[in-house]
C-alpha atoms as a PDB file:
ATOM      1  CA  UNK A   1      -4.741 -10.491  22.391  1.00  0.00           C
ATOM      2  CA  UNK A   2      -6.072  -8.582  19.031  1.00  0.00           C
ATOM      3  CA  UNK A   3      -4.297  -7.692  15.968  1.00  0.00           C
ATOM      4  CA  UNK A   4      -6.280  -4.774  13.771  1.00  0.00           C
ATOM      5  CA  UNK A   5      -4.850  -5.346  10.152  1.00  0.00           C
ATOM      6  CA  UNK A   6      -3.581  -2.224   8.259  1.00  0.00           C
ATOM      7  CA  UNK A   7      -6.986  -1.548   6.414  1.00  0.00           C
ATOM      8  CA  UNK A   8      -8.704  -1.382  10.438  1.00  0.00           C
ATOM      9  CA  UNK A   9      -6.401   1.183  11.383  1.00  0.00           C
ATOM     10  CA  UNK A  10      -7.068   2.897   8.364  1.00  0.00           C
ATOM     11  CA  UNK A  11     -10.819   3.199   8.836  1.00  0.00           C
ATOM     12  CA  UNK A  12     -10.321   3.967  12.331  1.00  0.00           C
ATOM     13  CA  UNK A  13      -7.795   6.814  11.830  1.00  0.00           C
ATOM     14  CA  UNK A  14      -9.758   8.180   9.202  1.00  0.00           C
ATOM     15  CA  UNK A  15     -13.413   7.390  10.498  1.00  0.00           C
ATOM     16  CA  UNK A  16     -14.065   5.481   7.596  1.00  0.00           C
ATOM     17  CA  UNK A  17     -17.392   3.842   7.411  1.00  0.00           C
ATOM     18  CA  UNK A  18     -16.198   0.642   9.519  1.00  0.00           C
ATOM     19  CA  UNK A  19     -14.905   2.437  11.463  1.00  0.00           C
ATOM     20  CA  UNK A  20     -17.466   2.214  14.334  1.00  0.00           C
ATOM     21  CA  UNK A  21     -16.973  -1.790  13.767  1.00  0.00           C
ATOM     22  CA  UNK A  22     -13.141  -1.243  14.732  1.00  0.00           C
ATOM     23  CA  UNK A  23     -13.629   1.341  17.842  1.00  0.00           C
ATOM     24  CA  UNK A  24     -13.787  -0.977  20.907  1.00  0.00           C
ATOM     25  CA  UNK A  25     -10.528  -2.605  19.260  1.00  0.00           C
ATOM     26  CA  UNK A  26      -8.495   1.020  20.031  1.00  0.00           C
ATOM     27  CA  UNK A  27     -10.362   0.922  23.612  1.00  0.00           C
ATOM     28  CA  UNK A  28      -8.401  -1.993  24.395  1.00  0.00           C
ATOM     29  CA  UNK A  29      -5.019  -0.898  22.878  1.00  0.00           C
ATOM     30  CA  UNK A  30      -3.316  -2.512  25.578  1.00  0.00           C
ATOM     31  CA  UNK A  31      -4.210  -5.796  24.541  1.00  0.00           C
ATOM     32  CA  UNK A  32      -3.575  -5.017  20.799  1.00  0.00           C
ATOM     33  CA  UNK A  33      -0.429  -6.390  18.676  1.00  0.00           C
ATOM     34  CA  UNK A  34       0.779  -4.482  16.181  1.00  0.00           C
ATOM     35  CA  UNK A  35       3.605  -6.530  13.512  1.00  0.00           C
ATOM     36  CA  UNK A  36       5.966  -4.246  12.076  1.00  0.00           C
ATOM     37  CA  UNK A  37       4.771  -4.809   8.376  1.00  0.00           C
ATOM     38  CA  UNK A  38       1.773  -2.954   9.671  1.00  0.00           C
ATOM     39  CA  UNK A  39       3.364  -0.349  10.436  1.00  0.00           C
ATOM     40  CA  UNK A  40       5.277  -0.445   7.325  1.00  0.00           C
ATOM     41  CA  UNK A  41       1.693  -0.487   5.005  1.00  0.00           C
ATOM     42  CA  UNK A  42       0.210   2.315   7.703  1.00  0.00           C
ATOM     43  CA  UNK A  43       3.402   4.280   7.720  1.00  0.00           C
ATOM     44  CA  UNK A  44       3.156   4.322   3.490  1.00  0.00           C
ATOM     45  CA  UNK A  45      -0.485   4.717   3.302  1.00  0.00           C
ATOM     46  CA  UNK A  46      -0.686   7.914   5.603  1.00  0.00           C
ATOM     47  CA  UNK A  47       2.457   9.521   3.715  1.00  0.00           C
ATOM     48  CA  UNK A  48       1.402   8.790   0.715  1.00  0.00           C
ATOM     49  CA  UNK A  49      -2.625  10.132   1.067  1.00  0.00           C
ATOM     50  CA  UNK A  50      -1.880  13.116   3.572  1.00  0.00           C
ATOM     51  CA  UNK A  51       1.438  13.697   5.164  1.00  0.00           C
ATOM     52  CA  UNK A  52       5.043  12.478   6.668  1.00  0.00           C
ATOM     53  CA  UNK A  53       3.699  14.110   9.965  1.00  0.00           C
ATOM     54  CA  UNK A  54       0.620  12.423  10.109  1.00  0.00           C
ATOM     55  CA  UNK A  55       1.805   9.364   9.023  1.00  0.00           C
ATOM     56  CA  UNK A  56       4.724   9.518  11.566  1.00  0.00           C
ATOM     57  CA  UNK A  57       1.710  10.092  14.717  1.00  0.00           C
ATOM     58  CA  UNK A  58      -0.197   7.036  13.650  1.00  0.00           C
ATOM     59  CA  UNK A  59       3.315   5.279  13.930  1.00  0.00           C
ATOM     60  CA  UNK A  60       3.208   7.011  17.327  1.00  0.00           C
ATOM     61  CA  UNK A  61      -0.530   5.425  17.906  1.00  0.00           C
ATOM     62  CA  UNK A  62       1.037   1.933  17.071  1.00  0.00           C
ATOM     63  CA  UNK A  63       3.600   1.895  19.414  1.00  0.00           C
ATOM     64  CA  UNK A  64       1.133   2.075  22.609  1.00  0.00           C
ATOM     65  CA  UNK A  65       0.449  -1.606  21.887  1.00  0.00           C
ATOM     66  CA  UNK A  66       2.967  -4.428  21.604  1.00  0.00           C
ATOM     67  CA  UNK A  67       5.029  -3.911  18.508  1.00  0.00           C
ATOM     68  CA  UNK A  68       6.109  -7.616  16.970  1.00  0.00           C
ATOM     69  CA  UNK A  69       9.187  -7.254  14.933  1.00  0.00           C
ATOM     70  CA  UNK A  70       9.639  -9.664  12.562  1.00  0.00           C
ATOM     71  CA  UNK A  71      11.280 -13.226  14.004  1.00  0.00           C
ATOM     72  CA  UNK A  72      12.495 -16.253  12.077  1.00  0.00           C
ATOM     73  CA  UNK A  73       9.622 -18.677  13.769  1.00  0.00           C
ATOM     74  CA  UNK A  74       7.189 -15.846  12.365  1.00  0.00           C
ATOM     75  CA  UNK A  75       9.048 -15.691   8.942  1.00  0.00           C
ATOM     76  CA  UNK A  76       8.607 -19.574   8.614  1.00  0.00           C
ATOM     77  CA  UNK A  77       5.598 -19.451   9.613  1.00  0.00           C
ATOM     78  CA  UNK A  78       4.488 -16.657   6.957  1.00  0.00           C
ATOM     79  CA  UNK A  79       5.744 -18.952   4.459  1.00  0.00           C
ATOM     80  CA  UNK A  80       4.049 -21.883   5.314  1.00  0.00           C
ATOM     81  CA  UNK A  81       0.700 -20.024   6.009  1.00  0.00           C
ATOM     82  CA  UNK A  82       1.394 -18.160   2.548  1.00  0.00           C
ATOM     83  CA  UNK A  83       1.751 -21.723   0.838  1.00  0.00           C
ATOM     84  CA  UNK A  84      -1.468 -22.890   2.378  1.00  0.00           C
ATOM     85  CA  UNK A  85      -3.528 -20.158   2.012  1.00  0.00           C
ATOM     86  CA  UNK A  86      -2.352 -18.283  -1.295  1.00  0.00           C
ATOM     87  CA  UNK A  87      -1.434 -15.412   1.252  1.00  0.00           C
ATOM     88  CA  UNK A  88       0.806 -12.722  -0.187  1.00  0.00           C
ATOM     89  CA  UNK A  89       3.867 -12.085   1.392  1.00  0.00           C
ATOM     90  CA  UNK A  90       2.760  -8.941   3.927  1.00  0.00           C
ATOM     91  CA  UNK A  91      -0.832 -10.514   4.412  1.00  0.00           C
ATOM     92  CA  UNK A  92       1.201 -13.949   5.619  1.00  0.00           C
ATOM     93  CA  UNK A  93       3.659 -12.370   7.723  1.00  0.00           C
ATOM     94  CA  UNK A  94       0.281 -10.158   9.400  1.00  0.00           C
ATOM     95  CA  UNK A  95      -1.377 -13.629   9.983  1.00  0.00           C
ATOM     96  CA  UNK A  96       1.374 -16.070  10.760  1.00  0.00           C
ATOM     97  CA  UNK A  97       1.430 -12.728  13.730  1.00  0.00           C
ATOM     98  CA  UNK A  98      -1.442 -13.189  14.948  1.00  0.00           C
ATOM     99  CA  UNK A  99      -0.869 -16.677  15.135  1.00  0.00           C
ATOM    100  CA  UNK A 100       2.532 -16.838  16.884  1.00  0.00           C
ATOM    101  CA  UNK A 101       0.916 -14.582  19.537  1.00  0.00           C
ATOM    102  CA  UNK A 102      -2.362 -16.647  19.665  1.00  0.00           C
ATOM    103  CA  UNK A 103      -3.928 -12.928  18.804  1.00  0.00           C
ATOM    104  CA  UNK A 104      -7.051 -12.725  16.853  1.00  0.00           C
ATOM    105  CA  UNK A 105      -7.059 -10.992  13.526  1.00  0.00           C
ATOM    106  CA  UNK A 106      -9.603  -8.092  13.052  1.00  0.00           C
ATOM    107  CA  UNK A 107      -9.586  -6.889   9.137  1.00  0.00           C
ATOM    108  CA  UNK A 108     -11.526  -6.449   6.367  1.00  0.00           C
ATOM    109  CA  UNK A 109      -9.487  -8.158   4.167  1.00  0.00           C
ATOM    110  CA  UNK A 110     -11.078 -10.427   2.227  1.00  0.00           C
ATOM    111  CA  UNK A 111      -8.000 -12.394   1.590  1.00  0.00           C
ATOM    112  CA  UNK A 112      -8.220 -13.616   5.621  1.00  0.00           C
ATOM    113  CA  UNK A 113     -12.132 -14.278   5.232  1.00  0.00           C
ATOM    114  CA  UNK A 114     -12.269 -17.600   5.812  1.00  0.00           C
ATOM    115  CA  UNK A 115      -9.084 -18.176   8.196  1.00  0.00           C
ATOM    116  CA  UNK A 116      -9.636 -19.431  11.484  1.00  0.00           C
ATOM    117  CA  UNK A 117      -8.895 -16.980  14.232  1.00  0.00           C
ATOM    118  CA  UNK A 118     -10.336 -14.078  12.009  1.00  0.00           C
ATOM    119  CA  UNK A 119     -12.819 -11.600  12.849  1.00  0.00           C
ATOM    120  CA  UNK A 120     -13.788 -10.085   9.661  1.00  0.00           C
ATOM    121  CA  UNK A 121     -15.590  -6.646   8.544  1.00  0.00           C
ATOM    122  CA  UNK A 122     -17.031  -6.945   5.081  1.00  0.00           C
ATOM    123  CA  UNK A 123     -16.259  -3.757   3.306  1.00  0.00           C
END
C-alpha cells in the first residue's frame, strides 16, 4: 500500500516539476490510500488556487483509491507520532495513516524526511 501526501497530488495534478517522480504512484491507484485530511488540504488548495469545480474532480480522483476516514486508533496514534516527532496536527494524522495501514508515505515534505516508512522527493 502507498499513501501520496497532499503536496504529491499537488505536483501531479498540476504537473509540477516532481511531478514525473510521483507518476507511477497514480499508475497504481488501486493500491493507494488516501486519509481524509488529504482530501481536506487538496480539496482547499484546488479551491482556493483555481476553482470549486476543479477542486471537487480531484476529490473525485481521490476516491478511486481507499479513502481512510479518520478512526480513534489513528487519532491516538497521530498524537503520539505528533509528540515524538514534532509533527503538526494534519502531518501526524497523514503519517500515523500510513502507519495504521502499514502504507508507505510518498511526499515531499520535509517535515516526514527522516521517518521510517517514507519515501521522500526533495523539492
Amino acid at each position: 500500500m502507498i499513501l501520496v501526501d497532499t503536496c504529491g497530488w499537488i505536483e501531479w495534478l498540476t504537473n509540477g516539476k516532481l511531478s514525473e517522480h510521483y507518476a507511477p504512484y497514480f499508475d497504481q491507484i488501486d493500491t493507494m490510500i488516501v486519509p481524509t485530511s488529504v482530501q481536506f488540504e487538496l480539496y482547499k488548495w484546488v479551491a482556493r488556487n483555481h476553482n470549486v469545480q476543479l477542486a471537487l474532480e480531484a476529490i473525485a480522483l481521490t476516491e478511486q483509491a481507499k479513502v481512510a476516514t479518520l478512526s480513534t486508533r489513528i487519532a491516538l496514534s497521530a498524537a503520539d507520532l505528533s509528540m515524538a516527532h514534532k509533527l503538526s496536527f494534519a502531518d501526524a494524522i497523514i503519517y500515523a495513516t500510513a502507519q495504521t495501514t502499514e502504507a508507505e508515505l510518498i511526499t515531499s515534505d520535509n517535515h516526514f524526511l527522516h521517518l521510517p516508512a517514507v519515501t521522500y522527493f526533495a523539492k
